[in-house]
C-alpha atoms as a PDB file:
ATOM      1  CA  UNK A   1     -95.200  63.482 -42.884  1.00  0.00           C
ATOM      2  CA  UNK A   2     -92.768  60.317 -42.817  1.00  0.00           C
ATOM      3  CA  UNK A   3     -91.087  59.467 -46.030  1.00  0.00           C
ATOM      4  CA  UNK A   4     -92.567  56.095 -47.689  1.00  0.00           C
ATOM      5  CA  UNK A   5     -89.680  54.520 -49.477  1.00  0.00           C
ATOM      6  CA  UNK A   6     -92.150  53.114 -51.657  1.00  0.00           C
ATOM      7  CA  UNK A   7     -95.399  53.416 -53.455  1.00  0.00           C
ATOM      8  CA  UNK A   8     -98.379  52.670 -51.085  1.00  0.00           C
ATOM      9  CA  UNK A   9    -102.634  53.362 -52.193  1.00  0.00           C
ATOM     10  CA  UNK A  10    -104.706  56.033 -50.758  1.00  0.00           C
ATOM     11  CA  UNK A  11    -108.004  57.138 -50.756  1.00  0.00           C
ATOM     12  CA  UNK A  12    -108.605  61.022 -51.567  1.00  0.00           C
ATOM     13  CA  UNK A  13    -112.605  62.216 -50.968  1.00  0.00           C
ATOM     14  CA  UNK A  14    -113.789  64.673 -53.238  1.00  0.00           C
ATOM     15  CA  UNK A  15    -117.083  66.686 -53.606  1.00  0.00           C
ATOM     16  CA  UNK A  16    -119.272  64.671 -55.391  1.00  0.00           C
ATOM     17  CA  UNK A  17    -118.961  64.546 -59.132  1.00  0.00           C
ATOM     18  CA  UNK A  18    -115.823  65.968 -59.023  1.00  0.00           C
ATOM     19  CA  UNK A  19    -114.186  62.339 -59.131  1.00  0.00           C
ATOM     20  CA  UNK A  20    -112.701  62.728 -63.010  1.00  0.00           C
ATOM     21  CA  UNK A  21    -111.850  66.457 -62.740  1.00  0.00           C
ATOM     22  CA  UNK A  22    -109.011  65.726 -59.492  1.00  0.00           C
ATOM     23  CA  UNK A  23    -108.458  62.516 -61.249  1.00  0.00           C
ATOM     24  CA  UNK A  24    -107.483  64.207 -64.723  1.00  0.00           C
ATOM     25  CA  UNK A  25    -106.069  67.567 -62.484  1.00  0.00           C
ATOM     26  CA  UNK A  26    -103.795  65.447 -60.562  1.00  0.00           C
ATOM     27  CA  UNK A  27    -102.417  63.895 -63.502  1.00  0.00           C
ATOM     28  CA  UNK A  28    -101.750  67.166 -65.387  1.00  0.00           C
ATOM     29  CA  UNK A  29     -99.810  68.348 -62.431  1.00  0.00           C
ATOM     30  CA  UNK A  30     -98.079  64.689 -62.616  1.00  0.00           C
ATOM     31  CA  UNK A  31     -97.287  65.474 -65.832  1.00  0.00           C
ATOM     32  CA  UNK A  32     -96.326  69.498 -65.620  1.00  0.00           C
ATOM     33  CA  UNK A  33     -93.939  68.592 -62.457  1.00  0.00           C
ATOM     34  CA  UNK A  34     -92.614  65.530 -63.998  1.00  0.00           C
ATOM     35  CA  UNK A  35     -93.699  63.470 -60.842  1.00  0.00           C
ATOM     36  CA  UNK A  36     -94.062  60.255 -62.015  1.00  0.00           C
ATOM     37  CA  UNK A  37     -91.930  58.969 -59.743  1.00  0.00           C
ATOM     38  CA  UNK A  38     -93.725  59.997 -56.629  1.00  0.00           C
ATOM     39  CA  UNK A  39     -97.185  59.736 -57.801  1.00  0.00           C
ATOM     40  CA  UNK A  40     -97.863  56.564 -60.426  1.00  0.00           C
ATOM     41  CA  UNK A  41    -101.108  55.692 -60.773  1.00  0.00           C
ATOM     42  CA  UNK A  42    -104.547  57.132 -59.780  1.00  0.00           C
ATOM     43  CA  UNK A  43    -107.958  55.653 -60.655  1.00  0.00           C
ATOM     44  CA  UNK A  44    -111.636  56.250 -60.628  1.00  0.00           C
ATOM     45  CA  UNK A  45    -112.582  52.720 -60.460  1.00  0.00           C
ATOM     46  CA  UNK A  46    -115.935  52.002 -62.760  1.00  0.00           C
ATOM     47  CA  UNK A  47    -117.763  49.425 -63.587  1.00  0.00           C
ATOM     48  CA  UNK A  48    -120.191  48.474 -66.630  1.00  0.00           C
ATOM     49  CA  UNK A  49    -123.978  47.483 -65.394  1.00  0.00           C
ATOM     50  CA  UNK A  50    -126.563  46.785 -67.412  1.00  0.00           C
ATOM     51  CA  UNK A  51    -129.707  48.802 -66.547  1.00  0.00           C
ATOM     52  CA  UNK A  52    -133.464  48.699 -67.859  1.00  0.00           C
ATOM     53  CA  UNK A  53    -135.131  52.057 -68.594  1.00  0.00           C
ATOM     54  CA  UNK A  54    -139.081  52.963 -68.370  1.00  0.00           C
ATOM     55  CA  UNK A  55    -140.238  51.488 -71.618  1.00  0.00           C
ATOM     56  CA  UNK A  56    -137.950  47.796 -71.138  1.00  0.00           C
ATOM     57  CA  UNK A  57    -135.182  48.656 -73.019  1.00  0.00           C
ATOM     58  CA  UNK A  58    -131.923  47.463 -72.005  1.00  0.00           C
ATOM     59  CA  UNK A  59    -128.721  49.467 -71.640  1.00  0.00           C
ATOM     60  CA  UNK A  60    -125.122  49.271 -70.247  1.00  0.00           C
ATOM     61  CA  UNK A  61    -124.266  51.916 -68.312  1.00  0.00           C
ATOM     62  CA  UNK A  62    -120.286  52.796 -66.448  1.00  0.00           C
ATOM     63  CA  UNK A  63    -120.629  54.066 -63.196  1.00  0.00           C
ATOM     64  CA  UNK A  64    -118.037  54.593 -59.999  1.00  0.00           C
ATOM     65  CA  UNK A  65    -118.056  52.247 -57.876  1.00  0.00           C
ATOM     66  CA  UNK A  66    -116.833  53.913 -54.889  1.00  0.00           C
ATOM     67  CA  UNK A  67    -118.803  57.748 -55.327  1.00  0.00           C
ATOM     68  CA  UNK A  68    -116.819  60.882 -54.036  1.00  0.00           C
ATOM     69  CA  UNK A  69    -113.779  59.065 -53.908  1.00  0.00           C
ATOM     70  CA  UNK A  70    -110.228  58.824 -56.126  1.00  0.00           C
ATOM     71  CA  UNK A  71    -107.340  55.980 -55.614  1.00  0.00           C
ATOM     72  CA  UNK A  72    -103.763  56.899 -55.662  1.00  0.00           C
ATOM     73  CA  UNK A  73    -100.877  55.197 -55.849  1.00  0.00           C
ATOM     74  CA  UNK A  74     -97.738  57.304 -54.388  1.00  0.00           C
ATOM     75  CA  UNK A  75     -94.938  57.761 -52.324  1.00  0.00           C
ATOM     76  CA  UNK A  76     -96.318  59.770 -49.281  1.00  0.00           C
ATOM     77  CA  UNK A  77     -93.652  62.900 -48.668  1.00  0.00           C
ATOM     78  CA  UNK A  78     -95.032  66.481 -47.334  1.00  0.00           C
ATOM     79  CA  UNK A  79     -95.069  68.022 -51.350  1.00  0.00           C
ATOM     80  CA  UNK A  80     -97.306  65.133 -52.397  1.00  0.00           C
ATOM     81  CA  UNK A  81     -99.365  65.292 -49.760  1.00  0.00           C
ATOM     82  CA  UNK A  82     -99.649  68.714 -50.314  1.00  0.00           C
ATOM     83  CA  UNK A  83     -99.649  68.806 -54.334  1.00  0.00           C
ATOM     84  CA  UNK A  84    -102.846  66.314 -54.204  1.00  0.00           C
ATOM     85  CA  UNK A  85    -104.773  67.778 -51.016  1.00  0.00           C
ATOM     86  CA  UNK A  86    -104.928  71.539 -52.633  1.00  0.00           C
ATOM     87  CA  UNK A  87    -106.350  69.825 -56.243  1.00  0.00           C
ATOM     88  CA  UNK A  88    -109.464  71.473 -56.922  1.00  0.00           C
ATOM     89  CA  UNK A  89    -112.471  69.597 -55.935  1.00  0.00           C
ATOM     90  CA  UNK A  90    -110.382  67.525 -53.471  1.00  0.00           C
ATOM     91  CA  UNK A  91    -111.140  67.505 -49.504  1.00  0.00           C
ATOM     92  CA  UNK A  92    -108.795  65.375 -48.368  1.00  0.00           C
ATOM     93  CA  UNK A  93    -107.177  62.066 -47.593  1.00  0.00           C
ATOM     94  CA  UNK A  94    -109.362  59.192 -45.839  1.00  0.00           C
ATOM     95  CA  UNK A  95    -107.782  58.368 -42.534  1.00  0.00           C
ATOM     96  CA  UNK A  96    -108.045  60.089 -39.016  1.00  0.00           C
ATOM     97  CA  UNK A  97    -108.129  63.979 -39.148  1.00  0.00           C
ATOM     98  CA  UNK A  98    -107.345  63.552 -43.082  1.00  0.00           C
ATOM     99  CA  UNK A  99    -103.793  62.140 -41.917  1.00  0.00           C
ATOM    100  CA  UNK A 100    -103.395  59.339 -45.062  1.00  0.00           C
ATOM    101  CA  UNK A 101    -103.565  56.050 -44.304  1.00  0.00           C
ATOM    102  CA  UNK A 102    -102.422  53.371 -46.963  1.00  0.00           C
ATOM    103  CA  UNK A 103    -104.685  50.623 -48.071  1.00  0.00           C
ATOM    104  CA  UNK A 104    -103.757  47.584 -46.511  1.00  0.00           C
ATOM    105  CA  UNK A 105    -102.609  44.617 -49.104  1.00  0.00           C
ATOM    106  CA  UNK A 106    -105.748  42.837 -48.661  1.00  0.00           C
ATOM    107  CA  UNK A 107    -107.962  45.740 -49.470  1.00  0.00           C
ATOM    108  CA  UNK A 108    -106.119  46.601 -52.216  1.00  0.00           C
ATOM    109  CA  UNK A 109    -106.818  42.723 -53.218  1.00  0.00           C
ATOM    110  CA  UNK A 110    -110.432  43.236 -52.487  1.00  0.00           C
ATOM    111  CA  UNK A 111    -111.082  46.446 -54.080  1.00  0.00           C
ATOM    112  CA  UNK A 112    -109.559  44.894 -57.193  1.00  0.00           C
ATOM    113  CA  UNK A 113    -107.308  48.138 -57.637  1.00  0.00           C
ATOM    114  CA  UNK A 114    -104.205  45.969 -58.677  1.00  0.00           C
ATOM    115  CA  UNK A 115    -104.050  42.815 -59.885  1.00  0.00           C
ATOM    116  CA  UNK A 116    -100.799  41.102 -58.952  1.00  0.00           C
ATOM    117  CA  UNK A 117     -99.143  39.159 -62.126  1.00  0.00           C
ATOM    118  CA  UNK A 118     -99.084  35.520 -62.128  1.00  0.00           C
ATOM    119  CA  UNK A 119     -98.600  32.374 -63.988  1.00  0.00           C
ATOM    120  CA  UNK A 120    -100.757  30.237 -65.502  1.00  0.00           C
ATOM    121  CA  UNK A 121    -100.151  26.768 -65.215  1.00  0.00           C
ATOM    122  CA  UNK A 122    -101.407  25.672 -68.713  1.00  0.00           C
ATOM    123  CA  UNK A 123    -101.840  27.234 -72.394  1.00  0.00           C
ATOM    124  CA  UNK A 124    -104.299  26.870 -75.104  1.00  0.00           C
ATOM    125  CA  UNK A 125    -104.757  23.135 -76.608  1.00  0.00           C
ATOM    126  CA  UNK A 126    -104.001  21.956 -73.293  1.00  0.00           C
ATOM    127  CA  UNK A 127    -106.284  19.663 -71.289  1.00  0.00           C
ATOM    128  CA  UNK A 128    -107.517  20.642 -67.735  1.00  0.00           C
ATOM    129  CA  UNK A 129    -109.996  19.952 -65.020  1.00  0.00           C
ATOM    130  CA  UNK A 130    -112.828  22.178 -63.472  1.00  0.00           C
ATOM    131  CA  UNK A 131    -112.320  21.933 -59.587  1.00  0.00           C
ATOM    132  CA  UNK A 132    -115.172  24.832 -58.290  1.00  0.00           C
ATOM    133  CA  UNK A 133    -118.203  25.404 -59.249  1.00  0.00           C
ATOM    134  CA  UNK A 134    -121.340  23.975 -60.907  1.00  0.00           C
ATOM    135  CA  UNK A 135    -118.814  22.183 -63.864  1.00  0.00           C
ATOM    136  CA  UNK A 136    -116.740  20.658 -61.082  1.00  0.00           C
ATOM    137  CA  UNK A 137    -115.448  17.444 -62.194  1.00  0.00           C
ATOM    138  CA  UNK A 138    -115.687  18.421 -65.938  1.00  0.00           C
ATOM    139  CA  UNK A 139    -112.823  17.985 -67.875  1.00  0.00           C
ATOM    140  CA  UNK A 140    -111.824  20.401 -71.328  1.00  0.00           C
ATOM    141  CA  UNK A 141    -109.449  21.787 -73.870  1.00  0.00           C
ATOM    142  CA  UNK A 142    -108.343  25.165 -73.349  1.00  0.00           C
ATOM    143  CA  UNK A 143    -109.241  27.000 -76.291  1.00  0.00           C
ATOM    144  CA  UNK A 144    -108.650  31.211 -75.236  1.00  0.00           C
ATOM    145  CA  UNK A 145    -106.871  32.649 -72.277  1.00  0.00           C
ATOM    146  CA  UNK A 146    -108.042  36.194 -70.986  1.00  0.00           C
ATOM    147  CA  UNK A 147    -105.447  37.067 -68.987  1.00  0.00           C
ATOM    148  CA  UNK A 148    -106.740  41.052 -68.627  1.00  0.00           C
ATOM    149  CA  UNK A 149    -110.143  39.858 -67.554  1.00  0.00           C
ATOM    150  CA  UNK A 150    -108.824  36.218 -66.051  1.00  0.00           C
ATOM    151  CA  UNK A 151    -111.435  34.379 -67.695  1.00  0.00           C
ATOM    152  CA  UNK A 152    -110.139  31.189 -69.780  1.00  0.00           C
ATOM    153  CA  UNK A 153    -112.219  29.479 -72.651  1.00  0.00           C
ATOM    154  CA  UNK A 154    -112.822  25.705 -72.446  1.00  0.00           C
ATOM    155  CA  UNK A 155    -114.476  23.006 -75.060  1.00  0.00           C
ATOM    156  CA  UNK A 156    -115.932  20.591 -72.711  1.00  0.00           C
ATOM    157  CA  UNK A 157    -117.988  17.491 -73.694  1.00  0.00           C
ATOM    158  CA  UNK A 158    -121.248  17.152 -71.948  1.00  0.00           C
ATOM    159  CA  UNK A 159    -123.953  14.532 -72.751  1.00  0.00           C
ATOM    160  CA  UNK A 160    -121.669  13.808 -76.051  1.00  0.00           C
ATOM    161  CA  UNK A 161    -122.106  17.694 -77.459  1.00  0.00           C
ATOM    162  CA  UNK A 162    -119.213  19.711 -77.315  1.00  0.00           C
ATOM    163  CA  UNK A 163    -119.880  22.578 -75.150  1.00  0.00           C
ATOM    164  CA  UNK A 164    -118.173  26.143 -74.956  1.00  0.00           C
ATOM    165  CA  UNK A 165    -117.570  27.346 -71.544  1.00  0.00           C
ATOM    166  CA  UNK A 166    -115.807  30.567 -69.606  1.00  0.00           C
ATOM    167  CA  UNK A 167    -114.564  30.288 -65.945  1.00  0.00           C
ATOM    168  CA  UNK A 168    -112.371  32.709 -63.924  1.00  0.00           C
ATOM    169  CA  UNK A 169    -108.082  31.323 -64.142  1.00  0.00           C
ATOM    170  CA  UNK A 170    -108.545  30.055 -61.105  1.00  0.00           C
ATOM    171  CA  UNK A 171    -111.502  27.462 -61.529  1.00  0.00           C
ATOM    172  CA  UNK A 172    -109.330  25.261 -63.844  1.00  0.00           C
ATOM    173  CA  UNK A 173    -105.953  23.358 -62.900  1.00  0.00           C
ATOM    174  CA  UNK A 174    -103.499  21.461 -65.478  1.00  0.00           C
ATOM    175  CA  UNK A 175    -103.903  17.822 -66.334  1.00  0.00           C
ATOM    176  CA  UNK A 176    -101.817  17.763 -69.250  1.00  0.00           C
END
């Protein structure tokens, strides 16, 4: 295996159902072998989804949304290829023959795995302008910013009532 000077995503398959145990057994042996370093993140991505049972009744629910498979972010050397394909429950890396292959950049962006950091443009009290969506045009007063969940909260005025709105960072820009 060639040395990766630096951390890259992979996808590991595992048996079905077995997607939290090599999650939580990789990071014990993260943790026993001090291997932070070489292996730093690895996820089960969820999500929440609201489901509605037999008799109506509403409930959220987490589940994975990529089934039989774990995300890893490491440096790719022979032991940790090694260390994470002989995890219990694990059958290998995705990629030809189970040789890993690193997520591109853009499917790490469209998987959602890692959201890069940025900067916001404006804060709270400031005014800005909607420029997608069904509020384009609208203009508001910032009054929350979610930058975990990059959602920002707006006051806007429509038909003279002042309405409370949420739209993704993005949807907004700085008039201020």
């Amino acid at each position: 295996m060639p040395e990766s000077e630096e951390a890259r995503w992979y996808v590991v398959h595992t048996y079905s159902g077995y997607e939290g145990k090599v999650a939580s057994s990789l990071k014990q042996l993260v943790d026993n072998r001090k291997m932070h370093d070489l292996i730093q993140e690895i996820r089960v991505p969820t999500e929440k989804v609201t489901e509605v049972t037999e008799d109506q009744k509403t409930r959220e629910v987490e589940r994975k949304v990529f089934p039989g498979y774990v995300l890893i972010k490491m440096v790719l050397t022979d032991d940790t290829w090694y260390d994470v394909r002989n995890i219990r429950g694990c059958t290998g890396f995705v990629g030809p023959e189970s040789k890993p292959i690193p997520l591109t950049d853009e499917e790490v962006a469209r998987m959602g795995v890692e959201i890069s950091s940025y900067e916001i443009p404006y804060n709270v009290g400031d005014s800005v302008k909607v420029v997608q969506g069904p509020m384009e045009g609208f203009v508001g007063v910032v009054t929350d910013i979610d930058t975990e969940n990059r959602k920002v909260k707006l006051i806007v005025s429509m038909f003279g009532k002042e309405t409370p709105v949420e739209l993704d960072i993005d949807k907004v820009v700085d008039i201020s």
